[in-house]
N, C-alpha and C. Protein backbone atom coordinates (compact mmCIF):
# COMPACT_ATOMS: atom_id res chain seq x y z
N UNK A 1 15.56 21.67 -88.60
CA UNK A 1 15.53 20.23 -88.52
C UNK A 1 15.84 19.66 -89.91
N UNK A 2 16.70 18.69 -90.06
CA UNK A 2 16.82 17.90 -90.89
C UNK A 2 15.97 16.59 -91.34
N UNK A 3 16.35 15.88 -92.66
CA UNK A 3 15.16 14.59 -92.77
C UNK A 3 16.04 14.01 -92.07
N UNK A 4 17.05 13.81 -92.20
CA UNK A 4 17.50 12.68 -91.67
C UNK A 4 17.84 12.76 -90.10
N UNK A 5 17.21 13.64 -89.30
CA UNK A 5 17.13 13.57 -87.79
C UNK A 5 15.73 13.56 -87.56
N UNK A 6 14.46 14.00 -88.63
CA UNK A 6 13.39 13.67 -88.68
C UNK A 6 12.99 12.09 -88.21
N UNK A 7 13.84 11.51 -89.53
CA UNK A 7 13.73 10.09 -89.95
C UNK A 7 13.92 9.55 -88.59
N UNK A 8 15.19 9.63 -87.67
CA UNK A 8 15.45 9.05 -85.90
C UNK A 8 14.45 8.95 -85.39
N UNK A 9 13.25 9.95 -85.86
CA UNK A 9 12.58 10.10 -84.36
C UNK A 9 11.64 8.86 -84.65
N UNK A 10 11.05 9.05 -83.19
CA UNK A 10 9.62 7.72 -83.30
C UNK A 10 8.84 8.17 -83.88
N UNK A 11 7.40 7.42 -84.52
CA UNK A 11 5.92 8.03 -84.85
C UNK A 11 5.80 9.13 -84.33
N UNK A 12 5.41 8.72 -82.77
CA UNK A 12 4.64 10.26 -82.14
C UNK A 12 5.11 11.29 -82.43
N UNK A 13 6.40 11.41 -81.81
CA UNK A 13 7.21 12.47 -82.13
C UNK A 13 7.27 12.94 -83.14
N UNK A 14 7.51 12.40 -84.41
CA UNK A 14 7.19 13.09 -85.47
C UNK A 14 6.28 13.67 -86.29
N UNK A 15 4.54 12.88 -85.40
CA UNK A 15 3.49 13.06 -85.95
C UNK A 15 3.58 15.02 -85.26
N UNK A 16 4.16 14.95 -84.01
CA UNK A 16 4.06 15.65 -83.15
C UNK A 16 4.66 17.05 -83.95
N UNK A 17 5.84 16.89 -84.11
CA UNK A 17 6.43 18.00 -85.11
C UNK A 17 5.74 18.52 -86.09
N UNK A 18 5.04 17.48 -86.95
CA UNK A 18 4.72 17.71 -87.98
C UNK A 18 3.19 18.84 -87.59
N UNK A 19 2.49 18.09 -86.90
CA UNK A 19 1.37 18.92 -86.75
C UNK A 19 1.52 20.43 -85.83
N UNK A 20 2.94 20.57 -85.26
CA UNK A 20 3.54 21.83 -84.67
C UNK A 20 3.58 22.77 -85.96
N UNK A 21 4.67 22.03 -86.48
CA UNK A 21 6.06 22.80 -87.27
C UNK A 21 5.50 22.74 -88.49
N UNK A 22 4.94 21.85 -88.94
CA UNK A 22 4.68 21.57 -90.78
C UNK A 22 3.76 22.93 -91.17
N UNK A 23 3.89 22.65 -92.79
CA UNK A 23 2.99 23.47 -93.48
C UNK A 23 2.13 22.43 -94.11
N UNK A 24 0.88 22.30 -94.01
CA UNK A 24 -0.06 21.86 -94.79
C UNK A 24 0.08 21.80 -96.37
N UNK A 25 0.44 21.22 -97.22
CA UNK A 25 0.26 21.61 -98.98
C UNK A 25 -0.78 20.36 -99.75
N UNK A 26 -0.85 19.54 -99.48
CA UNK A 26 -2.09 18.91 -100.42
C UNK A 26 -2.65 17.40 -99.58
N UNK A 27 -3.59 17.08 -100.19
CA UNK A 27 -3.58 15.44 -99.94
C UNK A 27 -4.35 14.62 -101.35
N UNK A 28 -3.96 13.88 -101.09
CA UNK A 28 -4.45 12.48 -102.32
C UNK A 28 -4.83 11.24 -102.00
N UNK A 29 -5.48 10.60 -102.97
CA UNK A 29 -5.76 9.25 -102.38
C UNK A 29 -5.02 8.19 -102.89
N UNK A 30 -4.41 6.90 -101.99
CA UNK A 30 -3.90 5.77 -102.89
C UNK A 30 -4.40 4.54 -102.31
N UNK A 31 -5.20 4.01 -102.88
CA UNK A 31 -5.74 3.16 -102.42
C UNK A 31 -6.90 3.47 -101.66
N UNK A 32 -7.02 2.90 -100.48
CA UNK A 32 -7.34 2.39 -99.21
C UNK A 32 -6.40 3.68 -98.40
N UNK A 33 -5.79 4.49 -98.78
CA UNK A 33 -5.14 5.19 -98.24
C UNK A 33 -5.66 6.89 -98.27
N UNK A 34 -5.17 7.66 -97.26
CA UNK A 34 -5.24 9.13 -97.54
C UNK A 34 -3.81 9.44 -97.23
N UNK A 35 -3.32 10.23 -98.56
CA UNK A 35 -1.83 10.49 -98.11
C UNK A 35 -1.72 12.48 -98.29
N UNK A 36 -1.27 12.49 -96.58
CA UNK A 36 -1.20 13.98 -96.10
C UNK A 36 0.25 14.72 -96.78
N UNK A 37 0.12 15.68 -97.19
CA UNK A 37 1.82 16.02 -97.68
C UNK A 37 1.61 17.47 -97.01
N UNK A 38 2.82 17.55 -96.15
CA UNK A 38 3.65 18.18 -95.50
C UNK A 38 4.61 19.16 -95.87
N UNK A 39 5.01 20.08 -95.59
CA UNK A 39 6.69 20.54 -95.76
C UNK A 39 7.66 21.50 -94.05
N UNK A 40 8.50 20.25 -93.54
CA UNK A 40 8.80 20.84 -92.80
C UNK A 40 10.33 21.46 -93.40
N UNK A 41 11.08 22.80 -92.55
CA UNK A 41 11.95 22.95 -93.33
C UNK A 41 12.26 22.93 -94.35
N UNK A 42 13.60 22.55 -95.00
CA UNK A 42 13.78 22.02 -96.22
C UNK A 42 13.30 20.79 -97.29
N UNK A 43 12.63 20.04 -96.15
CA UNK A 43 11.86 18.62 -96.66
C UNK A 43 10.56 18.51 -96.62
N UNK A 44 10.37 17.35 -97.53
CA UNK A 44 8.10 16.86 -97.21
C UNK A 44 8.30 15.86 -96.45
N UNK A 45 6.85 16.17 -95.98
CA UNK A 45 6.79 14.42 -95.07
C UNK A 45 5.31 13.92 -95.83
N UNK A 46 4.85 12.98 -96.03
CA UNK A 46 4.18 13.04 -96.18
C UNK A 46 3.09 11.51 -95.03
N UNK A 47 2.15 11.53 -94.20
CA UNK A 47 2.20 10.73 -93.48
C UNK A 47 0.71 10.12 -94.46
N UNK A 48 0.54 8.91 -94.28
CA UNK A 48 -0.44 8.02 -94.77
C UNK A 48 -1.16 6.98 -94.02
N UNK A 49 -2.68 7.45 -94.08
CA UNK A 49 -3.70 7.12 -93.08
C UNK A 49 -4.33 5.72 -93.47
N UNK A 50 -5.12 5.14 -92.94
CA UNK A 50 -6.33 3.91 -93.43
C UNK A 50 -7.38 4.88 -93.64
N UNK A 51 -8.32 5.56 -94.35
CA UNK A 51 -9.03 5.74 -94.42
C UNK A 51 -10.45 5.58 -93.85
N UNK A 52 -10.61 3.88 -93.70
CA UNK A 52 -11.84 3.19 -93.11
C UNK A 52 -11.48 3.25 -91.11
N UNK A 53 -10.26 2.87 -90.95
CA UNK A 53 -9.50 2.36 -89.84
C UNK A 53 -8.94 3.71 -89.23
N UNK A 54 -8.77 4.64 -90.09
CA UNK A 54 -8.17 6.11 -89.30
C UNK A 54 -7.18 5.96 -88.51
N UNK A 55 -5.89 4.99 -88.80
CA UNK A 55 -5.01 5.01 -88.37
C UNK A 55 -3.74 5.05 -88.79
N UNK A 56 -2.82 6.04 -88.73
CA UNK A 56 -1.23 6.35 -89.37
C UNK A 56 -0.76 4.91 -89.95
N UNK A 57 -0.28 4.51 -91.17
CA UNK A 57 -0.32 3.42 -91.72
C UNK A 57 1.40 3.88 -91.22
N UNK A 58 1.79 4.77 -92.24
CA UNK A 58 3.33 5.55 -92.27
C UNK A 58 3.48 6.64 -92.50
N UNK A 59 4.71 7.07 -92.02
CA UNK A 59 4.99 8.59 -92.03
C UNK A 59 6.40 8.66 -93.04
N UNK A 60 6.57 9.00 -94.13
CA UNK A 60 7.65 9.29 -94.81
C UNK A 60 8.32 10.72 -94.98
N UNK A 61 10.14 10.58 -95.23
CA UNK A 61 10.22 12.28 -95.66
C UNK A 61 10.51 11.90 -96.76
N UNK A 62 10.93 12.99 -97.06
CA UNK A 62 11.64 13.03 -98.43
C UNK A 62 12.41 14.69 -98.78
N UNK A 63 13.19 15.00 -99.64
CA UNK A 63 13.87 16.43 -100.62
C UNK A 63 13.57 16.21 -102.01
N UNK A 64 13.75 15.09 -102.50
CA UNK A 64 13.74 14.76 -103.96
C UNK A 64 12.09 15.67 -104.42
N UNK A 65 12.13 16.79 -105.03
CA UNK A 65 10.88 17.19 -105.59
C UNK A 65 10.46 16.28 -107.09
N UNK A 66 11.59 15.34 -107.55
CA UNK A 66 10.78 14.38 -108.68
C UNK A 66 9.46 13.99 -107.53
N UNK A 67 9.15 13.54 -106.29
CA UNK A 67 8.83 12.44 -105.49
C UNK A 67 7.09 13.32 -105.25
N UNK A 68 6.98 14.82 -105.74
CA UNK A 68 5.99 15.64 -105.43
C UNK A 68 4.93 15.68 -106.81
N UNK A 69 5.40 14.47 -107.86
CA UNK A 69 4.23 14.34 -109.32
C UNK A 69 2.90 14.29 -109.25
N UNK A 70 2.94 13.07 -107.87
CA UNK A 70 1.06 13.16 -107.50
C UNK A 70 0.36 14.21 -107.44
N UNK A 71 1.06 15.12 -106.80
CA UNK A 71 0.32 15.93 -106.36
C UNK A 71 0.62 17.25 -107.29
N UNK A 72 1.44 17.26 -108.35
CA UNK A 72 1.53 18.21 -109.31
C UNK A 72 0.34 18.28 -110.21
N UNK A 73 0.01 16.24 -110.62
CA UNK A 73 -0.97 16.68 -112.05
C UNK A 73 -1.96 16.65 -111.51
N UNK A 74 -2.03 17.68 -110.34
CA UNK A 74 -3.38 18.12 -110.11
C UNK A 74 -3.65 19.01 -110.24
N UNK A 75 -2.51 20.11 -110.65
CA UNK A 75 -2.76 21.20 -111.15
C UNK A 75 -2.87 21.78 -112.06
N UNK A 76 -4.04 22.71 -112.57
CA UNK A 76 -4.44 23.21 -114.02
C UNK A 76 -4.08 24.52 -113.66
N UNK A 77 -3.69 25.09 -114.95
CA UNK A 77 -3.25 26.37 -115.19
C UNK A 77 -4.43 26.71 -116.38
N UNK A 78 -5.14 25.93 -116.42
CA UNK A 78 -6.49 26.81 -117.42
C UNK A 78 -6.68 28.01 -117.17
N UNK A 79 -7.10 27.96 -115.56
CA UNK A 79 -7.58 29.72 -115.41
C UNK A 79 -6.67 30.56 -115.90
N UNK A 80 -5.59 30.39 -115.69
CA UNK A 80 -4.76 31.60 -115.70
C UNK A 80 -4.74 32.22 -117.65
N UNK A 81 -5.29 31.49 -118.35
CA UNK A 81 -5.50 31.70 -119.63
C UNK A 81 -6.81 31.82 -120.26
N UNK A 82 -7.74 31.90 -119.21
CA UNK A 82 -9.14 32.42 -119.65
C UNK A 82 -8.76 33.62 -119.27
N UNK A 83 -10.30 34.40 -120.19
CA UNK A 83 -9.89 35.81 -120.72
C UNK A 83 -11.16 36.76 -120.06
């Protein structure tokens, strides 16, 4: 599957894929928001909830890995240099 035949489909359908086909890799918060990140195929999706309201605000894709920072500076490489 491609993003951009991803992108065609409706919500469901894609929520649908995603929770088939996706791989799970992180989540974060923005706002008022919980944002799920995805990787189907070659692309992320990442879909974004209400938190209080628990309801799919939006579902985005994306390829661009600049677009994956949030969820980079969350990672420490300390351990790997304790002794």
């Amino acid at each position: 599957m491609t993003s951009s035949y991803f992108d065609q489909l409706n919500e469901a359908t894609q929520t649908d894929v995603i929770w088939e086909k996706g791989v799970y890799l992180d989540r974060r918060k923005e706002g008022y928001h919980n944002v799920l990140l995805f990787q189907l195929d070659d692309f992320y999706t990442e879909i974004f909830y209400h938190t209080h309201f628990n309801v799919i605000i939006k579902i985005s894709s994306f390829s661009d890995t600049d677009l994956l920072a949030p969820y980079l500076v969350k990672i420490t490489l300390h351990s790997l240099f304790e002794n």
